[in-house]
N, C-alpha and C. Protein backbone atom coordinates (compact mmCIF):
# COMPACT_ATOMS: atom_id res chain seq x y z
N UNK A 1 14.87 81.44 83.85
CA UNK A 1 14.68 81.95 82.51
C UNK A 1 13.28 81.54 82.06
N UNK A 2 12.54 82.64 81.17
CA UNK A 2 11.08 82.02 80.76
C UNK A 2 11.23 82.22 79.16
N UNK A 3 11.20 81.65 79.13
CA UNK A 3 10.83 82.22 76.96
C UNK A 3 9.16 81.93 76.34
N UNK A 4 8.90 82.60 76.24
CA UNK A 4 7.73 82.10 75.65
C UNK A 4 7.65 80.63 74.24
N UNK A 5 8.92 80.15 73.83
CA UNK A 5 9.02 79.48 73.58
C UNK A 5 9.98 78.87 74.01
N UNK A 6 10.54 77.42 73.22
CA UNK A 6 11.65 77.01 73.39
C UNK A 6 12.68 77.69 73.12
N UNK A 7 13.80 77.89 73.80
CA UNK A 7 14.89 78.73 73.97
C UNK A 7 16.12 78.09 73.51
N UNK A 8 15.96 76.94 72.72
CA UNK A 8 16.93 75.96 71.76
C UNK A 8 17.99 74.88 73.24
N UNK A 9 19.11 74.97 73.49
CA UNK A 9 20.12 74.13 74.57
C UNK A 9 20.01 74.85 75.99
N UNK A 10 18.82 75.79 76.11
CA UNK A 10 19.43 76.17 77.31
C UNK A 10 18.43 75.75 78.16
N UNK A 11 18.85 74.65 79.11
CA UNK A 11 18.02 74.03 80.31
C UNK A 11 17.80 75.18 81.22
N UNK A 12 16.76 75.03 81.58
CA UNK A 12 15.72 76.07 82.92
C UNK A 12 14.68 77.13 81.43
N UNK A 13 14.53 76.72 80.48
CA UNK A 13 13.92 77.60 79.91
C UNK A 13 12.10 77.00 79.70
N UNK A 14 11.67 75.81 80.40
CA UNK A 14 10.57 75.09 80.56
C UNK A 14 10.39 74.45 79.70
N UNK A 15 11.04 74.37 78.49
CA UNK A 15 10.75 73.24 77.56
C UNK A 15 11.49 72.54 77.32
N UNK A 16 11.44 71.06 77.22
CA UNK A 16 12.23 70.01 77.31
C UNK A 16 12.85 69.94 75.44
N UNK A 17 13.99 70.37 74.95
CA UNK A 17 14.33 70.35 73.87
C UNK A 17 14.92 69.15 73.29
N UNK A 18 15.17 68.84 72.51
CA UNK A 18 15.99 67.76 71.45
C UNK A 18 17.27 67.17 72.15
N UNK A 19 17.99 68.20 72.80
CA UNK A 19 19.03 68.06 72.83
C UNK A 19 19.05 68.08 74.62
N UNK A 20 18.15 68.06 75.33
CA UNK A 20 17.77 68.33 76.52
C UNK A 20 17.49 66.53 77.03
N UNK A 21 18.01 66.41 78.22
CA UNK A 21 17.15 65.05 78.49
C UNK A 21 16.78 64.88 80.06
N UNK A 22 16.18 64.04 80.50
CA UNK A 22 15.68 63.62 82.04
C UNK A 22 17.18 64.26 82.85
N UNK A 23 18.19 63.30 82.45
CA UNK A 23 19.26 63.51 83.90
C UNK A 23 19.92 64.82 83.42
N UNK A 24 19.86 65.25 82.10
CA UNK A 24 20.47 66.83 82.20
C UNK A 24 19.90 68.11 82.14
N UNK A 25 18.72 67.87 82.56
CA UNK A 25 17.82 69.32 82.46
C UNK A 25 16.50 68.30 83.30
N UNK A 26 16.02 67.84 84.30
CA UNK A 26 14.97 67.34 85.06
C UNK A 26 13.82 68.74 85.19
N UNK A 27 14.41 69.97 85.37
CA UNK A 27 13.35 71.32 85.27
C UNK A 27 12.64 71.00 83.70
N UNK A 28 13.31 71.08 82.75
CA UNK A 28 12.30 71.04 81.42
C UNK A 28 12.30 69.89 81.38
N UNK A 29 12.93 68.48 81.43
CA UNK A 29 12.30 67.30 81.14
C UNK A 29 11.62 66.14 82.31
N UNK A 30 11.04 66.48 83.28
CA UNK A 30 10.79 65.86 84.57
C UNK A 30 10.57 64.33 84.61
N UNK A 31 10.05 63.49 83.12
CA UNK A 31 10.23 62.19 83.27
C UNK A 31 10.95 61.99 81.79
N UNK A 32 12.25 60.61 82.18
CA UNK A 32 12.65 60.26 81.21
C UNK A 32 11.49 59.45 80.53
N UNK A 33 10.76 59.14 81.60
CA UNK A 33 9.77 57.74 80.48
C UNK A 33 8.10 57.75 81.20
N UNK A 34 7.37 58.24 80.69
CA UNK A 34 6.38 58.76 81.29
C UNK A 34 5.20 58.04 80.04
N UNK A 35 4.40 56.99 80.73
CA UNK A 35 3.43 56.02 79.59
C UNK A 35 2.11 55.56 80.08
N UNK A 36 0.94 56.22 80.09
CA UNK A 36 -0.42 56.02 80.88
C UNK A 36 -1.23 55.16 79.53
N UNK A 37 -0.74 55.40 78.21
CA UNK A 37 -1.42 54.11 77.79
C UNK A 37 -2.89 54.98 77.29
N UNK A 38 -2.48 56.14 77.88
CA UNK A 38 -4.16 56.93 77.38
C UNK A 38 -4.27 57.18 75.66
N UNK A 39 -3.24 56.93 74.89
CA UNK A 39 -3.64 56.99 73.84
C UNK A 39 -4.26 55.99 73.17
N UNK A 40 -4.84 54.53 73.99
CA UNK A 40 -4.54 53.66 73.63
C UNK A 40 -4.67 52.35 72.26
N UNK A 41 -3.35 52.50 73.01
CA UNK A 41 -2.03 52.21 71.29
C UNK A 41 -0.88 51.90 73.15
N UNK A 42 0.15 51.16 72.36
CA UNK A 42 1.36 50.96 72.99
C UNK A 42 2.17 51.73 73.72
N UNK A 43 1.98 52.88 72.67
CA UNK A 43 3.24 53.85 72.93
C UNK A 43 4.22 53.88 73.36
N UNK A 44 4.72 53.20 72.06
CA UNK A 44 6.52 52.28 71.82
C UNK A 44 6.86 51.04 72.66
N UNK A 45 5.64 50.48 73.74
CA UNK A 45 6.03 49.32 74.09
C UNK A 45 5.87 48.49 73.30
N UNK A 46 7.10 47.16 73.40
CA UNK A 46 6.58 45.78 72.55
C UNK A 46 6.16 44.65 73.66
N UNK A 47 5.29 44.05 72.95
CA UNK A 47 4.62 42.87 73.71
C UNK A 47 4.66 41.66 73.18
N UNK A 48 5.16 40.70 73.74
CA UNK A 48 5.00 39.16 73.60
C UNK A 48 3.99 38.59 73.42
N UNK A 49 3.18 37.76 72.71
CA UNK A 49 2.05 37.09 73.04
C UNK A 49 1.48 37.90 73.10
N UNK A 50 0.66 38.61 71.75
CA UNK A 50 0.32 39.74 71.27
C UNK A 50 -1.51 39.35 71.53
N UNK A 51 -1.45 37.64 71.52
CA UNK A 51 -2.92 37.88 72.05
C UNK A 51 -3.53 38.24 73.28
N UNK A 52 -2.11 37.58 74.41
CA UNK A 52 -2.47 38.09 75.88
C UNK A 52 -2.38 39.24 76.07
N UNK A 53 -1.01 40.04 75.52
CA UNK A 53 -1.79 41.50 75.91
C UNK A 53 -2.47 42.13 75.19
N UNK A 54 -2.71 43.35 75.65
CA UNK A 54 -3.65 44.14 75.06
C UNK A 54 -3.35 45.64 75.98
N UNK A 55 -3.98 46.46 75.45
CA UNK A 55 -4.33 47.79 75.96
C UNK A 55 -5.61 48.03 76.29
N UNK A 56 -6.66 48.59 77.02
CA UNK A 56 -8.21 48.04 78.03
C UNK A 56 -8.12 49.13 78.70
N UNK A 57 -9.65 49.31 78.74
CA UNK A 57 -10.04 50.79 79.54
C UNK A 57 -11.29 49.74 80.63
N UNK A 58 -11.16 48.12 80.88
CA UNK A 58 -12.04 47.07 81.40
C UNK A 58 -12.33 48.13 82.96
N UNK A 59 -12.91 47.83 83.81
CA UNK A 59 -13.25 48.10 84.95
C UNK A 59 -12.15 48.09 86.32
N UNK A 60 -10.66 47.63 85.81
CA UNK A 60 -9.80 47.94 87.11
C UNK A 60 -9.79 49.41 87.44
N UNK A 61 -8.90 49.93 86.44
CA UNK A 61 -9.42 51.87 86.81
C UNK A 61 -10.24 52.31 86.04
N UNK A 62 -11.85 52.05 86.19
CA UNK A 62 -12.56 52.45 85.75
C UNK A 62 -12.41 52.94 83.99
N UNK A 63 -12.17 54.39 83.65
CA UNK A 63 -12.41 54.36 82.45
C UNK A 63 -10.43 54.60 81.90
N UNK A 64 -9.75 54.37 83.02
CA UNK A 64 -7.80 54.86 82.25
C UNK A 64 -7.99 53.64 81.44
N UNK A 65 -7.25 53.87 79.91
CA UNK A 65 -6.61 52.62 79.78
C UNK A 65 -4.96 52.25 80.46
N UNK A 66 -5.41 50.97 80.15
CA UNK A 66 -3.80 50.75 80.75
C UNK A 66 -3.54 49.26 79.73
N UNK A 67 -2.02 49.03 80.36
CA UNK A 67 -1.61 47.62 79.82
C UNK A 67 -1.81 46.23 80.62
N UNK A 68 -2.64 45.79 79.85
CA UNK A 68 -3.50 44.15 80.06
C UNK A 68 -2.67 42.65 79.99
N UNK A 69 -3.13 42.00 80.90
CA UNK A 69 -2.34 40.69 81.01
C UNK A 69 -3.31 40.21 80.81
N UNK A 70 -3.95 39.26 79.92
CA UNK A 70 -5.12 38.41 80.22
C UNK A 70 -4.69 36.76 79.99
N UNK A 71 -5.59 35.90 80.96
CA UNK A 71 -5.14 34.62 80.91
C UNK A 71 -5.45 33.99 79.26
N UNK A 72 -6.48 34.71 78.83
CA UNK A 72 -6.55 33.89 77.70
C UNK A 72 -5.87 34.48 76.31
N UNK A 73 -5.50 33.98 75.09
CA UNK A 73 -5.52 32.13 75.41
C UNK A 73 -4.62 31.71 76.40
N UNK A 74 -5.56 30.52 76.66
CA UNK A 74 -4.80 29.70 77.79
C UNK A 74 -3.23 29.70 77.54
N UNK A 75 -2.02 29.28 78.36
CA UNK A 75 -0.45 29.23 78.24
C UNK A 75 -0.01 28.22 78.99
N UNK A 76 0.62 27.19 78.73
CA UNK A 76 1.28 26.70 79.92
C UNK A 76 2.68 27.11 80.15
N UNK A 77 3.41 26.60 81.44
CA UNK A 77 4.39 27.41 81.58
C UNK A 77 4.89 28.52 80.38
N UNK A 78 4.34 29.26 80.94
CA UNK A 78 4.45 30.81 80.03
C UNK A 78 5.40 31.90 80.60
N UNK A 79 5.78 32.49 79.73
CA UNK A 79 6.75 33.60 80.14
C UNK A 79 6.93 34.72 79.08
N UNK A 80 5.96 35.54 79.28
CA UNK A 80 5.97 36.54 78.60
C UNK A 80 6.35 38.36 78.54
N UNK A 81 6.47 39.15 77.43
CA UNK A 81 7.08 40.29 78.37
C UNK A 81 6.31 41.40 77.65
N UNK A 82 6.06 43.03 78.39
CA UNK A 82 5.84 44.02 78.00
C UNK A 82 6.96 44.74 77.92
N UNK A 83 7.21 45.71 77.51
CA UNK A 83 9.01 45.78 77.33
C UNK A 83 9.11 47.39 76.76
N UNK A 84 9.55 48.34 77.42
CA UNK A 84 9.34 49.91 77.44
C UNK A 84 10.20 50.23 75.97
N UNK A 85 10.49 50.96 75.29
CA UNK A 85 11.02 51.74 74.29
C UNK A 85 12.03 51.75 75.41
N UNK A 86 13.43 52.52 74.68
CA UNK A 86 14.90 53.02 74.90
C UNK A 86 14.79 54.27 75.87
N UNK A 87 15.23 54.08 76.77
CA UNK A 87 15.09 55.17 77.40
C UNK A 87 16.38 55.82 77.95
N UNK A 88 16.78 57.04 77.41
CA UNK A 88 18.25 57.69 78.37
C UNK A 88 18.53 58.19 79.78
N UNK A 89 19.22 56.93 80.22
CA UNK A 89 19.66 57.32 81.44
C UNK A 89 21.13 57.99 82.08
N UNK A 90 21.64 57.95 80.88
CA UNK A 90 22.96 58.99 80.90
C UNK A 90 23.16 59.94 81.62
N UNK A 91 23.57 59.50 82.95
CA UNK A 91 24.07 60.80 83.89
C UNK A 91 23.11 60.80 84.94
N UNK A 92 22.11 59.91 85.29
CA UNK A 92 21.19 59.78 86.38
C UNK A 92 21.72 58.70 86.98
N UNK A 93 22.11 58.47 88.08
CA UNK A 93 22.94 57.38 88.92
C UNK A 93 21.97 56.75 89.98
N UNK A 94 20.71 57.67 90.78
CA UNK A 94 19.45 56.78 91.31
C UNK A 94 18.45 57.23 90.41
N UNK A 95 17.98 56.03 89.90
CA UNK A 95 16.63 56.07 89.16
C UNK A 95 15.66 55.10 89.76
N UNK A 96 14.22 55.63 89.59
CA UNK A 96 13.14 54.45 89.95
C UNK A 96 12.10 54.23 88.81
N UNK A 97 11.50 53.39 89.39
CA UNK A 97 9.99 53.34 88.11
C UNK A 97 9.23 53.32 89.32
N UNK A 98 7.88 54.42 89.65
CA UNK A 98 6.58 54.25 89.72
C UNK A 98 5.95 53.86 88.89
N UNK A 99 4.86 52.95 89.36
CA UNK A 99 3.87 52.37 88.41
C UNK A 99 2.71 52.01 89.12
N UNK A 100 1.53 51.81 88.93
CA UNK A 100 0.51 51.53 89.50
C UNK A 100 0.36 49.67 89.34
N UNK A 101 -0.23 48.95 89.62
CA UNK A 101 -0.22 47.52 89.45
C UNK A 101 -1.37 47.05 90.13
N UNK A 102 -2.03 46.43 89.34
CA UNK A 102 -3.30 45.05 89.74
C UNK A 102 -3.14 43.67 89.14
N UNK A 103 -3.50 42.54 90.11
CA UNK A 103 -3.32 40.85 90.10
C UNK A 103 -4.49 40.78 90.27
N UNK A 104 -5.26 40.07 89.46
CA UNK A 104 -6.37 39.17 90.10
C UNK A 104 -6.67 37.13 90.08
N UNK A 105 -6.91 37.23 90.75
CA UNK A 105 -6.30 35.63 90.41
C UNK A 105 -7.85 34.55 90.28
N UNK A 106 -7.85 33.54 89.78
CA UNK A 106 -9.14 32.96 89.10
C UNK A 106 -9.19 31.54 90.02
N UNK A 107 -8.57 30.91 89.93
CA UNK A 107 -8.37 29.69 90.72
C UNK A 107 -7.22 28.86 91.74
N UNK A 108 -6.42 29.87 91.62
CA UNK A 108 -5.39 29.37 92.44
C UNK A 108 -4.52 27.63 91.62
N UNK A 109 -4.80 27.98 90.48
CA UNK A 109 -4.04 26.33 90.16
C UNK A 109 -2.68 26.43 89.60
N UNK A 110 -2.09 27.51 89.98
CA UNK A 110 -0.70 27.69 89.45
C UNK A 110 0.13 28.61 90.13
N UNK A 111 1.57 28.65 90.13
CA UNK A 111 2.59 30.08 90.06
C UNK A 111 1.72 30.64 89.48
N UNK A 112 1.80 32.44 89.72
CA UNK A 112 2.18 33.20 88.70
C UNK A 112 2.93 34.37 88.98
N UNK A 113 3.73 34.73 88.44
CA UNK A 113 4.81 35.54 88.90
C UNK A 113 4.92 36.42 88.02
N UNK A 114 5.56 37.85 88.71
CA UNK A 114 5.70 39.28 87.77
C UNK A 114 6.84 39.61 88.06
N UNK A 115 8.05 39.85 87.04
CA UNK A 115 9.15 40.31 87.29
C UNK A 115 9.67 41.69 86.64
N UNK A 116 9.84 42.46 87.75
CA UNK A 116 10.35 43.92 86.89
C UNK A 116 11.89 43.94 86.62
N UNK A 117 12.24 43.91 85.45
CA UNK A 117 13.65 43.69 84.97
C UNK A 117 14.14 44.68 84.25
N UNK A 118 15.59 45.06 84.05
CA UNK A 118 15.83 45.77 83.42
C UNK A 118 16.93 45.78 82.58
N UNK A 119 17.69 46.42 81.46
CA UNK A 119 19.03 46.43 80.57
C UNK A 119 19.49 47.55 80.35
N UNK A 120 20.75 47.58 80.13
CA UNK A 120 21.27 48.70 79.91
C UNK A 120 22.17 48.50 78.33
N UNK A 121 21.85 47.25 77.86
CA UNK A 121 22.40 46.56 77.03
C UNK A 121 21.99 45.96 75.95
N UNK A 122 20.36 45.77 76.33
CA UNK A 122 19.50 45.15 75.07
C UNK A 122 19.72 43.56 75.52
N UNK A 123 20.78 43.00 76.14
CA UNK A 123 20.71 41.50 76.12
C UNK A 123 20.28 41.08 77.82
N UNK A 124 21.47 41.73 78.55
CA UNK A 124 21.33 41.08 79.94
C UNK A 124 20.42 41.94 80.56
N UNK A 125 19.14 41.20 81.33
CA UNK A 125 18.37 41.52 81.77
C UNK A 125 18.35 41.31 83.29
N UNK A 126 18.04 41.97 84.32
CA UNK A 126 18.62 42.48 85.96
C UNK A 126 17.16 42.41 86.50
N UNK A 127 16.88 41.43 86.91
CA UNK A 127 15.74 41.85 87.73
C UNK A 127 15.61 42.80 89.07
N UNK A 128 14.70 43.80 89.28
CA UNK A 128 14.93 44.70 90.11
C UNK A 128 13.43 44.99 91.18
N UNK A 129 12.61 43.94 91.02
CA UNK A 129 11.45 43.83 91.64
C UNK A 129 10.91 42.26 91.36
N UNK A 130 9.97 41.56 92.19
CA UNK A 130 9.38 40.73 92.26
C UNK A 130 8.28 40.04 92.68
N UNK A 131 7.21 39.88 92.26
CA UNK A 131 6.10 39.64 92.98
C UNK A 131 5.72 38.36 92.53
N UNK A 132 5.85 37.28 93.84
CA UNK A 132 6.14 35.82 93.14
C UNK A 132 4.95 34.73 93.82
N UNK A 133 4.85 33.68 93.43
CA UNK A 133 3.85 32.60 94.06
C UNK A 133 2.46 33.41 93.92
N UNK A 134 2.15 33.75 93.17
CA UNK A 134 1.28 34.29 93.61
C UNK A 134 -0.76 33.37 93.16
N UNK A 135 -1.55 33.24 94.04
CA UNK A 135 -2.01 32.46 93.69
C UNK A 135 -3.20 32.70 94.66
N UNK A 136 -4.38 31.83 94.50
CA UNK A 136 -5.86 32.14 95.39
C UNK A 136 -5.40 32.42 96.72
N UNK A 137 -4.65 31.69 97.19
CA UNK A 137 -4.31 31.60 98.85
C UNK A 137 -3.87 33.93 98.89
N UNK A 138 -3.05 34.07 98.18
CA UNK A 138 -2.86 35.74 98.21
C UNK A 138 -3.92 36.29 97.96
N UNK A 139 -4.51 35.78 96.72
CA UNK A 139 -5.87 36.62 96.33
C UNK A 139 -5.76 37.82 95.26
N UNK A 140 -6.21 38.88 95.21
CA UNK A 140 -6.44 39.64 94.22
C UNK A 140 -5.04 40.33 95.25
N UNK A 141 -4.46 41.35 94.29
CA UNK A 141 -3.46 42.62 94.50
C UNK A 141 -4.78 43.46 93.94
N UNK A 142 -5.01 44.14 94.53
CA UNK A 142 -5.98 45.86 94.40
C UNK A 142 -5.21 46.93 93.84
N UNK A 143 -5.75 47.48 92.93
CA UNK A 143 -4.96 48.30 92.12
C UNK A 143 -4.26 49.61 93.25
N UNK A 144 -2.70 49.55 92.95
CA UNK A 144 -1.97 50.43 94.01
C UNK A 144 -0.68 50.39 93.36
N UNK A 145 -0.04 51.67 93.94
CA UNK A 145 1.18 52.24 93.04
C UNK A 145 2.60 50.61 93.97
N UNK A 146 3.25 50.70 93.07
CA UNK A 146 4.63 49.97 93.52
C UNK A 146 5.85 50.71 92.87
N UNK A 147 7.06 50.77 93.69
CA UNK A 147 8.36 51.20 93.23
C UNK A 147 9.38 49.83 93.13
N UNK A 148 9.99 50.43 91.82
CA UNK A 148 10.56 49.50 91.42
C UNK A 148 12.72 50.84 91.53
N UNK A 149 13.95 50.22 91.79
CA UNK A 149 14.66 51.21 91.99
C UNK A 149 15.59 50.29 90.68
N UNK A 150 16.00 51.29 89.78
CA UNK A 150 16.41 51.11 88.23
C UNK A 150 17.68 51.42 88.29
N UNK A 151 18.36 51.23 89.37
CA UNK A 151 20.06 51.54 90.04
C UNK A 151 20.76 50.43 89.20
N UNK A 152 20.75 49.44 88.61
CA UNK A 152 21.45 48.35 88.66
C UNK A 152 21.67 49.01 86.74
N UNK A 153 20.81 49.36 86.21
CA UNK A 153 20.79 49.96 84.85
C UNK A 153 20.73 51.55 84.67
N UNK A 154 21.48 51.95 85.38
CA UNK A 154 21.27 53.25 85.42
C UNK A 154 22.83 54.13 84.62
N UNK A 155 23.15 55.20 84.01
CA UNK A 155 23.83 56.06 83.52
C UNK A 155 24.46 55.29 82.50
N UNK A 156 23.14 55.01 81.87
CA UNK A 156 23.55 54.89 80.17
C UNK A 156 22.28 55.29 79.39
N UNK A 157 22.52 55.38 77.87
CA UNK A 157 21.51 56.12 77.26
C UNK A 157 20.71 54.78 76.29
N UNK A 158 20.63 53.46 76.74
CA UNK A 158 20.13 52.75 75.97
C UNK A 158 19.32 51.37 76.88
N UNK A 159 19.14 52.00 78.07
CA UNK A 159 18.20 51.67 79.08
C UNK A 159 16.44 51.12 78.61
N UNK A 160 16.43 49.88 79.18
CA UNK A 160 15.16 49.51 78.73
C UNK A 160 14.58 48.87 79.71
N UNK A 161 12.97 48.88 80.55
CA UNK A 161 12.77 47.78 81.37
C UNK A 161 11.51 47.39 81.06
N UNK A 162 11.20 46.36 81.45
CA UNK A 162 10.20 45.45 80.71
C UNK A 162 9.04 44.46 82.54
N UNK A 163 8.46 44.39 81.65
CA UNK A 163 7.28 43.59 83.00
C UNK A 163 7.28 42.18 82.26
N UNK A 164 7.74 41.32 83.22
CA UNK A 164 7.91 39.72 82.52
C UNK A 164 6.63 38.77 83.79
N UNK A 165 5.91 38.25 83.10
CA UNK A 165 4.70 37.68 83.68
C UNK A 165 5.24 36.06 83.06
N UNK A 166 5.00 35.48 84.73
CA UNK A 166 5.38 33.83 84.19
C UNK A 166 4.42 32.88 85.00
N UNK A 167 4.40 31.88 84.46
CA UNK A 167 3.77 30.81 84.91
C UNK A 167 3.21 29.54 84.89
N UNK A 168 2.39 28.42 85.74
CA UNK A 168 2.45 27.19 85.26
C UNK A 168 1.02 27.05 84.01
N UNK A 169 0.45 27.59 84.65
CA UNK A 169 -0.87 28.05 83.59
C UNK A 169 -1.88 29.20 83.76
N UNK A 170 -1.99 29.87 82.74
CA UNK A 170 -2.67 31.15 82.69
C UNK A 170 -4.07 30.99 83.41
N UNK A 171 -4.54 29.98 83.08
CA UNK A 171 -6.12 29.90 83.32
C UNK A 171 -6.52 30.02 85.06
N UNK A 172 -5.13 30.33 85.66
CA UNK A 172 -5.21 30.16 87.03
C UNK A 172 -5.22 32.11 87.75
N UNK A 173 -5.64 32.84 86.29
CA UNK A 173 -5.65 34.21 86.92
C UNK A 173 -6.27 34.93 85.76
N UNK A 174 -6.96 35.74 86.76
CA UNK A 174 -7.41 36.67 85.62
C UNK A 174 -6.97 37.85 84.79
N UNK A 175 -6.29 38.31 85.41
CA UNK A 175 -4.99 38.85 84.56
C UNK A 175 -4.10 39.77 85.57
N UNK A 176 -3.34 40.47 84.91
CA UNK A 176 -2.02 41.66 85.73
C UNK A 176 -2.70 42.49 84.60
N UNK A 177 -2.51 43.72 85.53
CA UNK A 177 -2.64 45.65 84.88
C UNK A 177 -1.70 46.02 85.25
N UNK A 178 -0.90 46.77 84.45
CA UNK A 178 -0.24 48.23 84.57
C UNK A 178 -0.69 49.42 84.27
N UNK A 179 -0.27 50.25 84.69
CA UNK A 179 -0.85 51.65 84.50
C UNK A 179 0.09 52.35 84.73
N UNK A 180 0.33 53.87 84.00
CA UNK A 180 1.08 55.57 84.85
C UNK A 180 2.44 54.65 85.22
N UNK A 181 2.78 53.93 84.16
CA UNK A 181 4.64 53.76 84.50
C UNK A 181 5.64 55.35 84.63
N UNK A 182 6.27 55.69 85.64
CA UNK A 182 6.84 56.88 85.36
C UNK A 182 8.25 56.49 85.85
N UNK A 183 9.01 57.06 85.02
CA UNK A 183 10.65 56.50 85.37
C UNK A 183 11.31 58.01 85.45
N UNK A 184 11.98 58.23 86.90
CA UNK A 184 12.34 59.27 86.87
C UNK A 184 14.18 59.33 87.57
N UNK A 185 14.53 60.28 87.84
CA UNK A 185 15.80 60.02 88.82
C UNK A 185 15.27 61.01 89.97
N UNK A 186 15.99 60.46 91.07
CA UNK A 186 16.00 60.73 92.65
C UNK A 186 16.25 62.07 92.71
């Protein structure tokens, strides 16, 4: 079906409607959660430690913005989170998150660890990726896509996942990037 406009409930008509979502119409709505940060502004993420992050167009991908981890201010054992808006997963049973990701690390004098977690609940949080110890001896992560699989929170409509950055002290990295989070089903 083509309409030159929206065609109101009827999925296959190319526009993703109101009443239309990711797992019940994927032809008009292709990502439930689709966030490059190019407006940059949040766009509905919340952030912890509102001084470490930030939003930055700095020199990892050249001119994208994306979402910023920076060591400063300094933290000791820190544990902080970026944390996506509500997203409906109602009726999608394999879901993933693509995302792009960069580490760079400053001195090697600490953990620092990135955990991709997720809820279907608002409280209990499922970790579903991990990138841990990480420190001079690893070195920089080079900006490159990672999959994260969102199975453990999947077919409900109040789905949320978040990037949790921890560690013994900040001053031991120069920061984590995200970029082009896209959450889709299989």
């Amino acid at each position: 079906m083509n309409c030159p406009e929206d065609c109101g409930d009827v999925c296959g008509d190319g526009v993703c409607a109101a009443s239309e979502s990711h797992c019940s119409c994927p032809d008009d709505c292709p990502h439930a959660l689709y966030t490059d940060w190019e407006t940059g502004g949040w766009e509905g993420w919340t952030a912890s430690a509102v001084d470490n992050w930030y939003v930055s167009t700095d020199y990892i991908w050249n001119t994208s913005y994306h979402a910023h981890f920076s060591w400063s201010p300094r933290a000791y054992d820190y544990s902080y989170t970026l944390t996506s808006p509500v997203i409906d997963l109602e009726g999608c049973y394999a879901v993933d998150m693509v995302f792009q990701l960069a580490f760079s690390d400053f001195d090697g004098t600490g953990n620092n660890n990135l955990y991709i977690e997720c809820t279907s609940n608002g409280v209990d949080w499922v970790s579903v990726s991990s990138f841990t110890g990480w420190n001079q001896s690893q070195g920089t992560h080079e900006p490159g896509e990672e999959t994260s699989w969102l199975d453990p929170c999947s077919d409900s409509s109040t789905v949320k996942v978040r990037f949790r950055v921890t560690g013994d002290d900040s001053y031991g990295i120069n920061y984590f990037a995200f970029d082009n989070v896209d959450i889709h089903r299989l």
